[in-house]
C-alpha atoms as a PDB file:
ATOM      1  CA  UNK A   1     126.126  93.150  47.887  1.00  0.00           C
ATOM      2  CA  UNK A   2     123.517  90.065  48.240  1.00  0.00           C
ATOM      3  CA  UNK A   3     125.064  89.121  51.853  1.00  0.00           C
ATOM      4  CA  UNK A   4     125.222  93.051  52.826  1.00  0.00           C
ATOM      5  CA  UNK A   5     121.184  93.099  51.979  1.00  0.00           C
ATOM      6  CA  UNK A   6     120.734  89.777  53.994  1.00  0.00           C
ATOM      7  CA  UNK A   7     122.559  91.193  56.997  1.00  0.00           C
ATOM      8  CA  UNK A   8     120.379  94.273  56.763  1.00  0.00           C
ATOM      9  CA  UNK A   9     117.205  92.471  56.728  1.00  0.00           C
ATOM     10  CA  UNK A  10     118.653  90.302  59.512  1.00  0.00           C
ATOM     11  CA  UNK A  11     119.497  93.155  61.601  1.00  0.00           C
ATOM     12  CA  UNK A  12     116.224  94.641  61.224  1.00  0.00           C
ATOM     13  CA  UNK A  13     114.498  91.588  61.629  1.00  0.00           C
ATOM     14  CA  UNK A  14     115.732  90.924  65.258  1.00  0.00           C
ATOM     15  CA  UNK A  15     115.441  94.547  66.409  1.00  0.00           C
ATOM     16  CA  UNK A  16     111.732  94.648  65.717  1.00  0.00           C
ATOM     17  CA  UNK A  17     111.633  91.235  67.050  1.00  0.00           C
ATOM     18  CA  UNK A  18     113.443  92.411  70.417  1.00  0.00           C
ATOM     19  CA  UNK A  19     111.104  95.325  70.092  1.00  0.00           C
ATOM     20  CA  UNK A  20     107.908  93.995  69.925  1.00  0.00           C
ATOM     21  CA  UNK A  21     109.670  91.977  73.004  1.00  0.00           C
ATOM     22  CA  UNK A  22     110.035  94.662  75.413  1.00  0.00           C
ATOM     23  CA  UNK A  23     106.129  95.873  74.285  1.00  0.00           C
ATOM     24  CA  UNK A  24     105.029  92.946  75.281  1.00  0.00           C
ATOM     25  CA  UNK A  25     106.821  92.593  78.507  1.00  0.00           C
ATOM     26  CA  UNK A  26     105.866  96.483  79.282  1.00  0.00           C
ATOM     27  CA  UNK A  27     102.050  95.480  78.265  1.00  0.00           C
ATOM     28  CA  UNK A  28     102.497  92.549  80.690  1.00  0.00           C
ATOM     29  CA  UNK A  29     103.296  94.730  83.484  1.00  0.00           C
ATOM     30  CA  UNK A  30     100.777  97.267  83.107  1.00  0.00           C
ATOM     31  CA  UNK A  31      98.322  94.272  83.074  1.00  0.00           C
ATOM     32  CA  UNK A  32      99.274  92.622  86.122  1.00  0.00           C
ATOM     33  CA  UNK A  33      99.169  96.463  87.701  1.00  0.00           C
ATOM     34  CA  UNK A  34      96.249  97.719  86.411  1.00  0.00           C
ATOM     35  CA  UNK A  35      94.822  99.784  88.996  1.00  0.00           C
ATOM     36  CA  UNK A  36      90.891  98.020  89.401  1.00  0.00           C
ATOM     37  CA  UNK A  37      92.951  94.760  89.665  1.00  0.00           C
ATOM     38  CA  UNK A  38      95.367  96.445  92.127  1.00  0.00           C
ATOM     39  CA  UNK A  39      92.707  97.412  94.206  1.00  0.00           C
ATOM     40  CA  UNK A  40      91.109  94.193  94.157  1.00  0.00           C
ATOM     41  CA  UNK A  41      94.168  92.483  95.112  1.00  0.00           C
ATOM     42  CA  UNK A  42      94.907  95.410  97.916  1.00  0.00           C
ATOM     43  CA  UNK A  43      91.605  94.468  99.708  1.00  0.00           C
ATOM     44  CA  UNK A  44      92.382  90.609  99.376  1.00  0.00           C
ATOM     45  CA  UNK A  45      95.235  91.453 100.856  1.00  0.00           C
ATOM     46  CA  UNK A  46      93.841  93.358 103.510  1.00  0.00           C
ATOM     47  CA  UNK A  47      91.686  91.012 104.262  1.00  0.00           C
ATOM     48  CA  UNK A  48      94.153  88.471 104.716  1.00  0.00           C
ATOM     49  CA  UNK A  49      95.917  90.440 107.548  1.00  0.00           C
ATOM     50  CA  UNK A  50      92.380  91.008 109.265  1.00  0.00           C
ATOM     51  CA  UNK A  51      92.221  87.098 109.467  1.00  0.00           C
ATOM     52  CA  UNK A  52      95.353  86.606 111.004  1.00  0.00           C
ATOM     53  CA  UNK A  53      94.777  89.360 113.234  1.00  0.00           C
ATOM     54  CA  UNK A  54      91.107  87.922 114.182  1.00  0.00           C
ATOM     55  CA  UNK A  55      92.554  84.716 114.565  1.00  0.00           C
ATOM     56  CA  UNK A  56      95.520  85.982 117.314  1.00  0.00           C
ATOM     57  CA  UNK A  57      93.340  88.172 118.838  1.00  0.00           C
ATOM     58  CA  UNK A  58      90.957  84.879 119.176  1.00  0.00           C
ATOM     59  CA  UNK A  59      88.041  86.356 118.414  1.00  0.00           C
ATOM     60  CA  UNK A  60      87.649  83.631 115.074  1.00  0.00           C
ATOM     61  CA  UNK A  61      88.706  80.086 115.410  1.00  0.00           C
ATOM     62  CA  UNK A  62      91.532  78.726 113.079  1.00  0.00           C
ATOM     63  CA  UNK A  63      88.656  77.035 111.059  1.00  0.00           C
ATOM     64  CA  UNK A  64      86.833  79.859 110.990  1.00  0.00           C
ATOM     65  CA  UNK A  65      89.852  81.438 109.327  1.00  0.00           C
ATOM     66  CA  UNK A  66      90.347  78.651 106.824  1.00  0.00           C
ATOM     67  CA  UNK A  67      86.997  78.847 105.603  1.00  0.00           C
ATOM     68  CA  UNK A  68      87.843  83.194 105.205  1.00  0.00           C
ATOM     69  CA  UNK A  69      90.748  82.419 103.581  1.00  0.00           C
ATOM     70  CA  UNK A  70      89.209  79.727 101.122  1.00  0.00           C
ATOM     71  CA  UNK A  71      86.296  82.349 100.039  1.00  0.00           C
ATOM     72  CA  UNK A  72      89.707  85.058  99.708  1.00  0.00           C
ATOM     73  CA  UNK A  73      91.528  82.631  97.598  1.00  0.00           C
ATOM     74  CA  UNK A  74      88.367  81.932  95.301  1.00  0.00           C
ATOM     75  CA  UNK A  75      88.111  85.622  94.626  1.00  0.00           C
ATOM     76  CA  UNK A  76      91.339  85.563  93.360  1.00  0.00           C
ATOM     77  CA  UNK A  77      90.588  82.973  91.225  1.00  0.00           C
ATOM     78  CA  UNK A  78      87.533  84.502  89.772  1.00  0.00           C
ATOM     79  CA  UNK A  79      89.933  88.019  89.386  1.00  0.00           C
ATOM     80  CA  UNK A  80      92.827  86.065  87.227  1.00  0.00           C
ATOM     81  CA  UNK A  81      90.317  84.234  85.034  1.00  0.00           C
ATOM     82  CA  UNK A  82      88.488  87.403  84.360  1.00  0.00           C
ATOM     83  CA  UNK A  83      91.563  89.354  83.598  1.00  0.00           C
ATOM     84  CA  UNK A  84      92.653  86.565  81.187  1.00  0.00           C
ATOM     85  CA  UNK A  85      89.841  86.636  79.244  1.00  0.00           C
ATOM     86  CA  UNK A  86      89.882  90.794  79.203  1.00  0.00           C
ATOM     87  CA  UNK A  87      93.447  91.501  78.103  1.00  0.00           C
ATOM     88  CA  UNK A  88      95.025  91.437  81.388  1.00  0.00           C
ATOM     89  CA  UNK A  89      92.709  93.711  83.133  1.00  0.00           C
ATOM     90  CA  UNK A  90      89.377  93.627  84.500  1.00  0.00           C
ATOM     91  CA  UNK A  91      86.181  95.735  83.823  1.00  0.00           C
ATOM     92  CA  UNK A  92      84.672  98.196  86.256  1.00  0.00           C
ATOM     93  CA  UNK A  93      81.651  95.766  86.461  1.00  0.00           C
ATOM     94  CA  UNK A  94      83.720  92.811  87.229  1.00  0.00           C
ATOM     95  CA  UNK A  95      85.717  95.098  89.588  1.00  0.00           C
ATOM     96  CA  UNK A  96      82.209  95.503  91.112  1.00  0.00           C
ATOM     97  CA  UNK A  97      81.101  92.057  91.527  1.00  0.00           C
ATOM     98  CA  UNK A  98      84.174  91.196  93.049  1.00  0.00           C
ATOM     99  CA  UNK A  99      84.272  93.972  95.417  1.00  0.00           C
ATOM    100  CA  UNK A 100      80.890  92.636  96.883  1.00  0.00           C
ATOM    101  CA  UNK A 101      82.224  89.776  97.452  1.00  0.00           C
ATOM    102  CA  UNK A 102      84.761  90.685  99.357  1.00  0.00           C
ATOM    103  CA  UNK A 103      82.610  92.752 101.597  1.00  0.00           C
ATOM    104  CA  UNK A 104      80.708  89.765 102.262  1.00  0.00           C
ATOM    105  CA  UNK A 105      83.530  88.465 103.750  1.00  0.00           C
ATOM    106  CA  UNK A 106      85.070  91.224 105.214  1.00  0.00           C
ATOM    107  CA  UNK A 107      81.225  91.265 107.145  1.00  0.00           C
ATOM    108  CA  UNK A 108      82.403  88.052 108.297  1.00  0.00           C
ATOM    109  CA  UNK A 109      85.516  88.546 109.747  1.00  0.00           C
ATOM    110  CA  UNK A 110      84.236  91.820 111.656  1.00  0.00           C
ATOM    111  CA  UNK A 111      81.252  89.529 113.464  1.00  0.00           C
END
């Protein structure tokens, strides 16, 4: 009867554990989609194609691009840390400040 009880608590143990697993993954997922970090991320990517286009089209030299693509890549940056320190997601005010930034550059890549 002892080793029946263990077995139950056992069983019970690992399904919450698996459980609280599959939250967690789930949570992870809506994190990394979260729509103001989506669109974010959309625009960086946007961006990113407007460079490359720019930069065939040779109306921006390569450097020029590097430099747009550097400014890109530390908006990113600023975007992960602040959705690390807010749960996975960022705030509409961070969404915000980023956004400027990006139209700074996106002002850039249109001269």
């Amino acid at each position: 009867m002892k080793q029946l009880r263990h077995m139950s608590v056992l069983l019970i143990a690992t399904g919450l554990l698996g459980a609280s697993i599959a939250v967690a993954s789930a949570q992870s997922n809506w994190d990394a989609n979260h729509p103001r970090r989506e669109q974010v991320n959309d625009r960086l990517q946007n961006q990113n194609q407007r460079i490359k286009q720019e930069v065939r089209e040779g109306e921006i030299s390569k450097g020029q691009a590097r430099q747009l693509h550097q400014e890109d890549h530390a908006i990113r940056q600023e975007e992960r840390a602040m959705s690390s320190v807010n749960g996975g997601h960022i705030t509409k005010t961070e969404q915000k400040a980023l956004n400027q930034q990006e139209n700074a550059v996106s002002q850039q890549i249109g001269r």
